[in-house]
PDB file of N, CA and C in Angstrom:
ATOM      1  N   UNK A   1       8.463  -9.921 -13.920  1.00  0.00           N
ATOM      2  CA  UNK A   1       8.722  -8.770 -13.084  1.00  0.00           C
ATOM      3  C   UNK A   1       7.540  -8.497 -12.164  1.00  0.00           C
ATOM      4  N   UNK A   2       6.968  -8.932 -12.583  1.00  0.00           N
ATOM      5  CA  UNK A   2       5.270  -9.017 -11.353  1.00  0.00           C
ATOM      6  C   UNK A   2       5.210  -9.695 -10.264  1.00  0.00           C
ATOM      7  N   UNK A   3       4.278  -9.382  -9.691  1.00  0.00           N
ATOM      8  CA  UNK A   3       4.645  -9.895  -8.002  1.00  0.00           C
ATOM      9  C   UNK A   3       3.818 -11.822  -8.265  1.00  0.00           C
ATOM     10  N   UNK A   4       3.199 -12.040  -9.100  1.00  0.00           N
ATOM     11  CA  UNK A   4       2.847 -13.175  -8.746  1.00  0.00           C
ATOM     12  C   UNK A   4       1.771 -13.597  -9.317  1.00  0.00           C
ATOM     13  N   UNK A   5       0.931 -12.290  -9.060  1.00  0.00           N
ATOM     14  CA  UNK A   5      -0.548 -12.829  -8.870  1.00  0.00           C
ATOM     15  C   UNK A   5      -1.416 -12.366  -9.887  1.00  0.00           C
ATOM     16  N   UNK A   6      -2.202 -12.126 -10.531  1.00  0.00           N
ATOM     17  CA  UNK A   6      -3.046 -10.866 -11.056  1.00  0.00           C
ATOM     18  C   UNK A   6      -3.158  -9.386 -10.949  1.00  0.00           C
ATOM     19  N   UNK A   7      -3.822  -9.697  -9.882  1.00  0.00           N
ATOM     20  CA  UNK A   7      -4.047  -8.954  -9.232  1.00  0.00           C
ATOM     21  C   UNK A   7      -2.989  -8.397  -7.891  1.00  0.00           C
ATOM     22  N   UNK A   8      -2.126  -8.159  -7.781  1.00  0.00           N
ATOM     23  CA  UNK A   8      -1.482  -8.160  -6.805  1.00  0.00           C
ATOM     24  C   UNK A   8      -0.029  -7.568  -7.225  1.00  0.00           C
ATOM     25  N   UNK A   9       0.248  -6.134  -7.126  1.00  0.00           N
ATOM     26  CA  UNK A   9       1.070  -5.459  -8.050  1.00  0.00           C
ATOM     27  C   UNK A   9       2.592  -5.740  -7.170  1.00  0.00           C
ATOM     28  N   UNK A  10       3.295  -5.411  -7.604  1.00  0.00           N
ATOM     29  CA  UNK A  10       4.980  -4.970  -7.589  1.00  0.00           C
ATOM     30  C   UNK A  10       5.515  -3.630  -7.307  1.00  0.00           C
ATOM     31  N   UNK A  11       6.440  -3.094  -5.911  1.00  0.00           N
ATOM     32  CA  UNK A  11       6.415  -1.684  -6.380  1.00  0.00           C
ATOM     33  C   UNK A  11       7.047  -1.310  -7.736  1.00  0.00           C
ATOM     34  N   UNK A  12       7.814  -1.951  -8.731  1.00  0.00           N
ATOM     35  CA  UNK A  12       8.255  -1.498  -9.507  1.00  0.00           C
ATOM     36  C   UNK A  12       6.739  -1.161 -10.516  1.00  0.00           C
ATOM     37  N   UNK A  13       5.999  -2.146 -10.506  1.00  0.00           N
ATOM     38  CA  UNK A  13       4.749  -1.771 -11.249  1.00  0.00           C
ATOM     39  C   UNK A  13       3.946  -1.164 -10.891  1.00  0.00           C
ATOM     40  N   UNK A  14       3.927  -0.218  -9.410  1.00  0.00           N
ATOM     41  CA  UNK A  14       3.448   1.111  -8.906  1.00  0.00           C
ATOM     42  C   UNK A  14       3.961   1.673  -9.188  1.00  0.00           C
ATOM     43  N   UNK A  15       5.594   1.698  -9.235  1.00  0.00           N
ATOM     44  CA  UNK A  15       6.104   3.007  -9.428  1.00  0.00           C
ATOM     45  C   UNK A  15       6.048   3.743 -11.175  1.00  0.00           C
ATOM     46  N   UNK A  16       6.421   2.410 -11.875  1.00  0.00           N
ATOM     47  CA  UNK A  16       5.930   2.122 -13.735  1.00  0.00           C
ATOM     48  C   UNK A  16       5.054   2.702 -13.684  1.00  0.00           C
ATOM     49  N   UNK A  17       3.671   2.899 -12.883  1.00  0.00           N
ATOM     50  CA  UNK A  17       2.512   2.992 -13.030  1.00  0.00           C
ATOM     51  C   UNK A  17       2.197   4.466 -13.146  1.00  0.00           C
ATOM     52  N   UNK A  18       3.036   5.084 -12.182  1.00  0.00           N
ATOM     53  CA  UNK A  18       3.061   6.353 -11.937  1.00  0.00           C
ATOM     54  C   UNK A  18       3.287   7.254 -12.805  1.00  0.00           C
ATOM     55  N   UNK A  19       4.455   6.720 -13.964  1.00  0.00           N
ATOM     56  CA  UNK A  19       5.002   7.492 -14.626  1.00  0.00           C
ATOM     57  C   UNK A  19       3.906   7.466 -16.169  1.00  0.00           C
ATOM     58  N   UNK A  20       3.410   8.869 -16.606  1.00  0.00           N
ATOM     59  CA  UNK A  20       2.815   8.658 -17.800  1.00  0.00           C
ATOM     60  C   UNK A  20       3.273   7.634 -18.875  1.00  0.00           C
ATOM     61  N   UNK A  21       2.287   6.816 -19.653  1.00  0.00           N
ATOM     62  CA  UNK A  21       2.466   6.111 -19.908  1.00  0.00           C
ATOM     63  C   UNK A  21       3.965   4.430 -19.673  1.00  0.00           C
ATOM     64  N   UNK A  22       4.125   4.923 -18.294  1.00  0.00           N
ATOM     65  CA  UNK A  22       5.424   3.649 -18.293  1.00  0.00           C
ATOM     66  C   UNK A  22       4.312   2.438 -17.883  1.00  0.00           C
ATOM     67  N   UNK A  23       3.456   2.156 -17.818  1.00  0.00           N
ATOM     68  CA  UNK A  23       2.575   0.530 -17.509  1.00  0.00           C
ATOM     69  C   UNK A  23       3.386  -0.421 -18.249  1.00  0.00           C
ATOM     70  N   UNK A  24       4.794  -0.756 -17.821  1.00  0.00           N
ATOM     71  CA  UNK A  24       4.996  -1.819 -18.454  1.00  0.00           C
ATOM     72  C   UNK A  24       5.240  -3.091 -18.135  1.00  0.00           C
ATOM     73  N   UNK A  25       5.216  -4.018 -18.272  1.00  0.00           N
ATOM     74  CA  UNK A  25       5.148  -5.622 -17.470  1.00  0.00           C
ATOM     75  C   UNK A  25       3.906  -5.734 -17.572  1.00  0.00           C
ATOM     76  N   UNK A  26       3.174  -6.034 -18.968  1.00  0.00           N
ATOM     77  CA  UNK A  26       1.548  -6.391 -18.146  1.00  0.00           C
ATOM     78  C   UNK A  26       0.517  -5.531 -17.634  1.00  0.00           C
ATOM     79  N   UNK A  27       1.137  -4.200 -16.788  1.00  0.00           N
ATOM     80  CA  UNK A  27      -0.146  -3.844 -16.361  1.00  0.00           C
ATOM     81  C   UNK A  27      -1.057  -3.210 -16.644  1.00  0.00           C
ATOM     82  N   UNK A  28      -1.365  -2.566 -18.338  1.00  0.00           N
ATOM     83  CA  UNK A  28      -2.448  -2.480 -18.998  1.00  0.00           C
ATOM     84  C   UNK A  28      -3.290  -2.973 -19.826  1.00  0.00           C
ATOM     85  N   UNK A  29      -3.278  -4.839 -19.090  1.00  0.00           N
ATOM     86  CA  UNK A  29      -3.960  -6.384 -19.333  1.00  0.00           C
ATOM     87  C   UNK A  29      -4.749  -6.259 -18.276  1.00  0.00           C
ATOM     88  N   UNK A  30      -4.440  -5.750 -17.205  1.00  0.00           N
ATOM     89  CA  UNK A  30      -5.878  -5.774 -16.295  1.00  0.00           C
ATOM     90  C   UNK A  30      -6.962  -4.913 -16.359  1.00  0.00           C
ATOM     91  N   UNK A  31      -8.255  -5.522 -16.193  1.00  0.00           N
ATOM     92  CA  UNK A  31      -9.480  -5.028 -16.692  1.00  0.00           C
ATOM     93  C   UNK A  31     -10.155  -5.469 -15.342  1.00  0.00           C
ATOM     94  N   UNK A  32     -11.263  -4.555 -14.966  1.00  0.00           N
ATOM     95  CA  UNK A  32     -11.787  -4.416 -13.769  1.00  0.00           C
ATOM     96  C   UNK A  32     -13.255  -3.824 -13.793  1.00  0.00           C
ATOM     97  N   UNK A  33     -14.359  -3.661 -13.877  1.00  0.00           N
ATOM     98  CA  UNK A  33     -15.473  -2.829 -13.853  1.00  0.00           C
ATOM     99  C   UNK A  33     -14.887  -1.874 -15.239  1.00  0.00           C
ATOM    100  N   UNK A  34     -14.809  -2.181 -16.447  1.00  0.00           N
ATOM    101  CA  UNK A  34     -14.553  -0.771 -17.175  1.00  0.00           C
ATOM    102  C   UNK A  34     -13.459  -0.464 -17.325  1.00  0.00           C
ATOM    103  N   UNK A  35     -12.761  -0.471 -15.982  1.00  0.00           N
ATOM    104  CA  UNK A  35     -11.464   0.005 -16.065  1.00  0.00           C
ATOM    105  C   UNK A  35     -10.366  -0.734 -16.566  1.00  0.00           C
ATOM    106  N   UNK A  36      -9.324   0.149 -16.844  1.00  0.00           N
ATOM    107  CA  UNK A  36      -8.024  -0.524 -16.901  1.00  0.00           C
ATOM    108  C   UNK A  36      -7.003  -0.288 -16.262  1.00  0.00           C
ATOM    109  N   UNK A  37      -5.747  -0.934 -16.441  1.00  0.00           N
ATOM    110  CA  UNK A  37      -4.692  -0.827 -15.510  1.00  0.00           C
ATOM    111  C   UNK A  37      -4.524  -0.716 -14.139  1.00  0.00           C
ATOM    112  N   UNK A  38      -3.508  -0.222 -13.924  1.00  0.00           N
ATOM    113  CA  UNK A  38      -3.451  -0.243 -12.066  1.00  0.00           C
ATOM    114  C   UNK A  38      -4.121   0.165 -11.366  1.00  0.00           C
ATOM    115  N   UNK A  39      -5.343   1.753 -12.274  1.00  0.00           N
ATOM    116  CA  UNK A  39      -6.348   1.521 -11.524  1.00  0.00           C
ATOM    117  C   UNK A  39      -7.396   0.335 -11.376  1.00  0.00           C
ATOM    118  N   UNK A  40      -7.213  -0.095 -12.605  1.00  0.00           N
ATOM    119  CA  UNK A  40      -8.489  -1.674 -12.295  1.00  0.00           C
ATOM    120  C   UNK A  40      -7.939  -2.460 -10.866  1.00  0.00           C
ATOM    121  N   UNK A  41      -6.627  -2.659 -11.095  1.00  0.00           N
ATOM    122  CA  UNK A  41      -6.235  -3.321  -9.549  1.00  0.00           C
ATOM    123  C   UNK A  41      -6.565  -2.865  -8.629  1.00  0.00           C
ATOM    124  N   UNK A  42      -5.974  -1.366  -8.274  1.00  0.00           N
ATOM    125  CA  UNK A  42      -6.263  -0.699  -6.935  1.00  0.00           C
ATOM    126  C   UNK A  42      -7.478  -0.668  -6.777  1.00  0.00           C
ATOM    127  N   UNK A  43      -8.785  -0.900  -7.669  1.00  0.00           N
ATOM    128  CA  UNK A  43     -10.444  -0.959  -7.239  1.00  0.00           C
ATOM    129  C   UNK A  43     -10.574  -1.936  -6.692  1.00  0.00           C
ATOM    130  N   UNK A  44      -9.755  -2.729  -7.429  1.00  0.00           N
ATOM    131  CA  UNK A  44     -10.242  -4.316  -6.849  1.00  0.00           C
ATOM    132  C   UNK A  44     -10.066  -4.848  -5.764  1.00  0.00           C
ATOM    133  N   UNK A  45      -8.679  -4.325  -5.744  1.00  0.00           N
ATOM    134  CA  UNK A  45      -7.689  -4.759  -4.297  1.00  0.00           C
ATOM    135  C   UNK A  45      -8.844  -3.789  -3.326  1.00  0.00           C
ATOM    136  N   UNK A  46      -8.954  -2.784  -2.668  1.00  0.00           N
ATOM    137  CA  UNK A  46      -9.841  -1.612  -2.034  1.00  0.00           C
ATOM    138  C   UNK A  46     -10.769  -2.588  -1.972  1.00  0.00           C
ATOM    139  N   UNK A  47     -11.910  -2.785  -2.891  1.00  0.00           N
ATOM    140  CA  UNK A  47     -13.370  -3.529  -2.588  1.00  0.00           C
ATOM    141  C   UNK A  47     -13.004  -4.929  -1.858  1.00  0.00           C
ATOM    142  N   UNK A  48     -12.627  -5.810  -2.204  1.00  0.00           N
ATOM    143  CA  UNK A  48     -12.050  -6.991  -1.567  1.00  0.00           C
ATOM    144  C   UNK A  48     -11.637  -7.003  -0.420  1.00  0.00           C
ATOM    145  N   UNK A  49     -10.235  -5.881   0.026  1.00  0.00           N
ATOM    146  CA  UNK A  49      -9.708  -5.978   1.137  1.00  0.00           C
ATOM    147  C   UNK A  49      -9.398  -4.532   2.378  1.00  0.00           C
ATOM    148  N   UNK A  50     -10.423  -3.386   1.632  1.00  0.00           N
ATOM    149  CA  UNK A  50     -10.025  -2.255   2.147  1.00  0.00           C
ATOM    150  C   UNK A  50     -11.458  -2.358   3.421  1.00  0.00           C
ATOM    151  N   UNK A  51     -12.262  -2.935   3.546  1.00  0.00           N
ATOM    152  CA  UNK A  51     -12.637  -2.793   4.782  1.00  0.00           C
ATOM    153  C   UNK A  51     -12.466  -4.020   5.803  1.00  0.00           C
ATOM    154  N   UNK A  52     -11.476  -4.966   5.327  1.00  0.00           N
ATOM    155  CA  UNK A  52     -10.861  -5.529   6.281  1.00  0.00           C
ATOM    156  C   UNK A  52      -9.816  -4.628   7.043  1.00  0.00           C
ATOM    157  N   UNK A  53      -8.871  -4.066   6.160  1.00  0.00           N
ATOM    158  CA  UNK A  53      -7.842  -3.185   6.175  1.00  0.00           C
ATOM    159  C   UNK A  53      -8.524  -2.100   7.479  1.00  0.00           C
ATOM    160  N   UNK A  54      -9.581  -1.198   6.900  1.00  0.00           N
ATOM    161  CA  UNK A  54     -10.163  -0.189   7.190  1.00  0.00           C
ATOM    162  C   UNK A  54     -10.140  -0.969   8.983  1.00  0.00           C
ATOM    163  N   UNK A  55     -11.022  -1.863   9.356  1.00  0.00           N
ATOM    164  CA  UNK A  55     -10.798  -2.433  10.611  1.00  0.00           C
ATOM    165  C   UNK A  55      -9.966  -2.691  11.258  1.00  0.00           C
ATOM    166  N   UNK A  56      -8.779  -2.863  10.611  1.00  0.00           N
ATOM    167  CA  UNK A  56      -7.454  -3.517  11.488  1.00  0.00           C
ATOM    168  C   UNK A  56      -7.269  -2.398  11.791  1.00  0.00           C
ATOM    169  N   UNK A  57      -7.010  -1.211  10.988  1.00  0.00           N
ATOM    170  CA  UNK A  57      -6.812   0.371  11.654  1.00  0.00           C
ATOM    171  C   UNK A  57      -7.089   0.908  12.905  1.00  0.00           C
ATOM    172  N   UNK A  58      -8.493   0.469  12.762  1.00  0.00           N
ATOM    173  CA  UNK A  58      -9.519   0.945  13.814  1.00  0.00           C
ATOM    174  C   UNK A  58      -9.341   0.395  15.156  1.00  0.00           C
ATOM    175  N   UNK A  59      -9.188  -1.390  15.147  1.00  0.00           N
ATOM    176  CA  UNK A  59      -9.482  -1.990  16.083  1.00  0.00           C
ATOM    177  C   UNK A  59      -8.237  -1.620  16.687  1.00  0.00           C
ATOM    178  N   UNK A  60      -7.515  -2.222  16.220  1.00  0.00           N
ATOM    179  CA  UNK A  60      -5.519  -2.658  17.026  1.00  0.00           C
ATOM    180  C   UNK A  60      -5.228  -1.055  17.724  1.00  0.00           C
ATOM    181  N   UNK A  61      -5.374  -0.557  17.616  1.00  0.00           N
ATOM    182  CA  UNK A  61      -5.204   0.571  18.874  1.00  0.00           C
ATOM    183  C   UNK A  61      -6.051   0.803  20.351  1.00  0.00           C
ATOM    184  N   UNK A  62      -7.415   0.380  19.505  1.00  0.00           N
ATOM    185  CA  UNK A  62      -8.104   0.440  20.538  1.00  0.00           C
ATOM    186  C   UNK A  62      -7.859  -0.847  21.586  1.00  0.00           C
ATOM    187  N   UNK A  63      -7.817  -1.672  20.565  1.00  0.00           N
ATOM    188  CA  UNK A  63      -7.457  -3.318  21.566  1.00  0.00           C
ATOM    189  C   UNK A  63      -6.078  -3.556  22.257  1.00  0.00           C
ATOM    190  N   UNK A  64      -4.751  -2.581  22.058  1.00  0.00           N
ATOM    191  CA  UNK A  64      -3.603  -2.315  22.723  1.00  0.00           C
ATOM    192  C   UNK A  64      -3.984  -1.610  23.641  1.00  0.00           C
ATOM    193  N   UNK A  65      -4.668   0.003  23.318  1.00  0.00           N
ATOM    194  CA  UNK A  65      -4.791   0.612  24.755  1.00  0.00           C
ATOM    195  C   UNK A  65      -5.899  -0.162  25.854  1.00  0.00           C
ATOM    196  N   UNK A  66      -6.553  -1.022  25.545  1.00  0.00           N
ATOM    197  CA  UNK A  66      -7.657  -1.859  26.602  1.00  0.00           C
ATOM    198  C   UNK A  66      -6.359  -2.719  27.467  1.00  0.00           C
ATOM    199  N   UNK A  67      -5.518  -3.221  26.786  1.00  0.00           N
ATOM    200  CA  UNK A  67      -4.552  -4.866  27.063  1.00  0.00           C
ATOM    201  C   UNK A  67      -3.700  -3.939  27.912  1.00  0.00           C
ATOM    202  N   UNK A  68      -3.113  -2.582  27.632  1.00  0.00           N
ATOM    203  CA  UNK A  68      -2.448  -1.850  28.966  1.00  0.00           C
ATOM    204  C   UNK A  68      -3.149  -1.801  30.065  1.00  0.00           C
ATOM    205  N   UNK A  69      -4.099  -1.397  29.627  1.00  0.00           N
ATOM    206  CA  UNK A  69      -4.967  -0.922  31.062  1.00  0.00           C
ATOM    207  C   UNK A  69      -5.057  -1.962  31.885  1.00  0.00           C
ATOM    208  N   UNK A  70      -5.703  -3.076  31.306  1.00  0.00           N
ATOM    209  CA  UNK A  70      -5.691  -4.575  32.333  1.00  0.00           C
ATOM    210  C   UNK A  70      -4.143  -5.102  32.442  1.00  0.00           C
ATOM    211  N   UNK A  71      -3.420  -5.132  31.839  1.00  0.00           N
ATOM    212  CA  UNK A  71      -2.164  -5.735  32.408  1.00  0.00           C
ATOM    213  C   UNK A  71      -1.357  -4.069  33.165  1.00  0.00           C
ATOM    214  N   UNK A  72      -2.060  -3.111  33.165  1.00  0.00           N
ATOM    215  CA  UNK A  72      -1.091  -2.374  34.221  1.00  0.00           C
ATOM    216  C   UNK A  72      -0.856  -2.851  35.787  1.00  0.00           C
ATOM    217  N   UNK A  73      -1.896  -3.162  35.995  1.00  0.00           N
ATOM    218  CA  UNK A  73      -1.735  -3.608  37.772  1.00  0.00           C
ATOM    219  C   UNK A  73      -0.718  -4.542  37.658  1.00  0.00           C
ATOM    220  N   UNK A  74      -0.784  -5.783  36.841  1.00  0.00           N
ATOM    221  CA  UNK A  74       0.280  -7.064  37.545  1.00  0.00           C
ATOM    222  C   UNK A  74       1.730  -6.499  37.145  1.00  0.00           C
ATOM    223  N   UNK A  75       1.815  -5.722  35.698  1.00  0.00           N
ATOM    224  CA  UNK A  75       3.032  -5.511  35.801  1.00  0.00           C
ATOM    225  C   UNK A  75       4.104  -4.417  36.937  1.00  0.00           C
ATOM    226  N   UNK A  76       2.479  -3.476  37.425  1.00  0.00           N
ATOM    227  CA  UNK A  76       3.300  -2.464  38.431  1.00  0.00           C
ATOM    228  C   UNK A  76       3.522  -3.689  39.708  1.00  0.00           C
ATOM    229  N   UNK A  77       2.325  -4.785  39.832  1.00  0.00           N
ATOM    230  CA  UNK A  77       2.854  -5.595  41.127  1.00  0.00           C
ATOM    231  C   UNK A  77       4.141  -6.252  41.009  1.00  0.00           C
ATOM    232  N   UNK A  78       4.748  -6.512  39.719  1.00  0.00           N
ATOM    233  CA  UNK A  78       5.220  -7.170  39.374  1.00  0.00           C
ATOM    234  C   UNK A  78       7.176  -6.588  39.092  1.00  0.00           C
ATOM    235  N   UNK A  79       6.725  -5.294  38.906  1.00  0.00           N
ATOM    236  CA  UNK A  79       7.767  -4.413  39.017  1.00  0.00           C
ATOM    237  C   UNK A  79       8.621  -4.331  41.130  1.00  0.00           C
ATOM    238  N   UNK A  80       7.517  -4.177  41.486  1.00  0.00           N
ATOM    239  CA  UNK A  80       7.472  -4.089  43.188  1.00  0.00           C
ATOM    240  C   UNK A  80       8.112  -5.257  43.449  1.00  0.00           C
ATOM    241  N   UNK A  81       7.654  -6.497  43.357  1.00  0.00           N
ATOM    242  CA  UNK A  81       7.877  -7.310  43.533  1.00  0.00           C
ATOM    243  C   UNK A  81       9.723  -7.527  43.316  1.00  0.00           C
ATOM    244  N   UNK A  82      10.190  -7.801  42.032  1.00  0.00           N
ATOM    245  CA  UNK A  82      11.270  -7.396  41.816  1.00  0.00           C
ATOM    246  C   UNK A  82      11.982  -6.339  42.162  1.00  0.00           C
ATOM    247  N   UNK A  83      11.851  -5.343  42.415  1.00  0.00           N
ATOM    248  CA  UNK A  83      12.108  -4.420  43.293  1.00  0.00           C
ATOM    249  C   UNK A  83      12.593  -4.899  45.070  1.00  0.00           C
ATOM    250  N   UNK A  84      11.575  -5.031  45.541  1.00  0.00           N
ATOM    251  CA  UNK A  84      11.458  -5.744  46.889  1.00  0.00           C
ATOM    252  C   UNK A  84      12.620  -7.000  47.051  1.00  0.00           C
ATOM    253  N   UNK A  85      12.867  -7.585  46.165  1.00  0.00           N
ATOM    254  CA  UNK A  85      13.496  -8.805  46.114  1.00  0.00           C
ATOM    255  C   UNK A  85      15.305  -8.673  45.436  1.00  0.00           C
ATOM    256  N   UNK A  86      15.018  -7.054  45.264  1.00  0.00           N
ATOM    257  CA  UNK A  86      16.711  -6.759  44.383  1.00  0.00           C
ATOM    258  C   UNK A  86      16.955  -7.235  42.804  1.00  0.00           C
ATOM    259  N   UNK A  87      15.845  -7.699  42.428  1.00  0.00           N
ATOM    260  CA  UNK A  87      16.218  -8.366  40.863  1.00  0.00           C
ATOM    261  C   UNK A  87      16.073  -7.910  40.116  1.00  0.00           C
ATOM    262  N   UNK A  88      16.218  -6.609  40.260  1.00  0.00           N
ATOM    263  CA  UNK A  88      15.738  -5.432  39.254  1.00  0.00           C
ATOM    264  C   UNK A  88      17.481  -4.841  39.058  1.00  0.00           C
ATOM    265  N   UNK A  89      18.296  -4.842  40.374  1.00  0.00           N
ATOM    266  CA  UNK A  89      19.651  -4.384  40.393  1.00  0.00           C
ATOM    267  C   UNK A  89      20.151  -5.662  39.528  1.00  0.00           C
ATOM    268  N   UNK A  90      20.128  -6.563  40.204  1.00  0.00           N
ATOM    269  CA  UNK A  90      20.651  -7.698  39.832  1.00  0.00           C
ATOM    270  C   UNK A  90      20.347  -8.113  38.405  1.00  0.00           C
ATOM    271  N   UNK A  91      19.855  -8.119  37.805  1.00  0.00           N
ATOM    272  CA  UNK A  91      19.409  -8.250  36.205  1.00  0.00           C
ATOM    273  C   UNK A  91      19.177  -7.076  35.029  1.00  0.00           C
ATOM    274  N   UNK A  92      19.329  -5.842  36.019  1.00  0.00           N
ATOM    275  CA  UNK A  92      18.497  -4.824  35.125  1.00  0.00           C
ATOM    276  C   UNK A  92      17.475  -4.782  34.198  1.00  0.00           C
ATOM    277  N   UNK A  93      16.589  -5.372  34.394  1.00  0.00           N
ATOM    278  CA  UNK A  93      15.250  -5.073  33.661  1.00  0.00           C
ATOM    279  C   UNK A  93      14.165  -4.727  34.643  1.00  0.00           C
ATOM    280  N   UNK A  94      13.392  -3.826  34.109  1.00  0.00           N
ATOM    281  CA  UNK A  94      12.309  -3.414  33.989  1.00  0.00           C
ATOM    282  C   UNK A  94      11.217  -3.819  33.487  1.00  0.00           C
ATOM    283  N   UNK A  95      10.163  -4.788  34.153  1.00  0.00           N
ATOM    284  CA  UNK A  95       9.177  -5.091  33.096  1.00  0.00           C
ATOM    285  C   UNK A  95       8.242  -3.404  33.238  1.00  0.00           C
TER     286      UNK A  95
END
């Protein structure tokens, strides 16, 4: 009933997890710094991959609103253009 891995939970074994004492499938076999159970995972998983995570957050908005800004000109030329030429009636799209 586990997702696979060790480390690497199932929502049914989040949701198990949730409920006082339901940890069942295994997940009070994982051991972590001290800890046990799904919290031992969720530390682990967090230290390992939460400031990769933490970055993708950060960056990918900022790096979408930059990629508008530079592709606004060709697509407004690009809108005109089609425009100018009727292929905007003729196809209906809008880039």
């Amino acid at each position: 009933m586990g997702s696979g891995s060790s480390y690497a939970l199932s929502a049914a074994e989040l949701v198990r997890g949730l409920i006082p004492g339901g940890q069942g499938s295994g997940a009070s076999s994982y051991t972590y710094m001290g800890q046990s159970g799904i919290p031992a995972v969720i530390t682990r998983n967090l230290k390992e991959h939460g400031p990769r995570a933490l970055a993708t957050v950060i960056v990918t908005p900022i790096a979408a609103k930059l990629l508008k800004r530079v592709a606004k000109a060709p697509i407004r030329d690009m809108n005109r253009l089609m425009k100018w030429s009727g292929l905007t009636n003729a196809i209906g799209v809008k880039v």
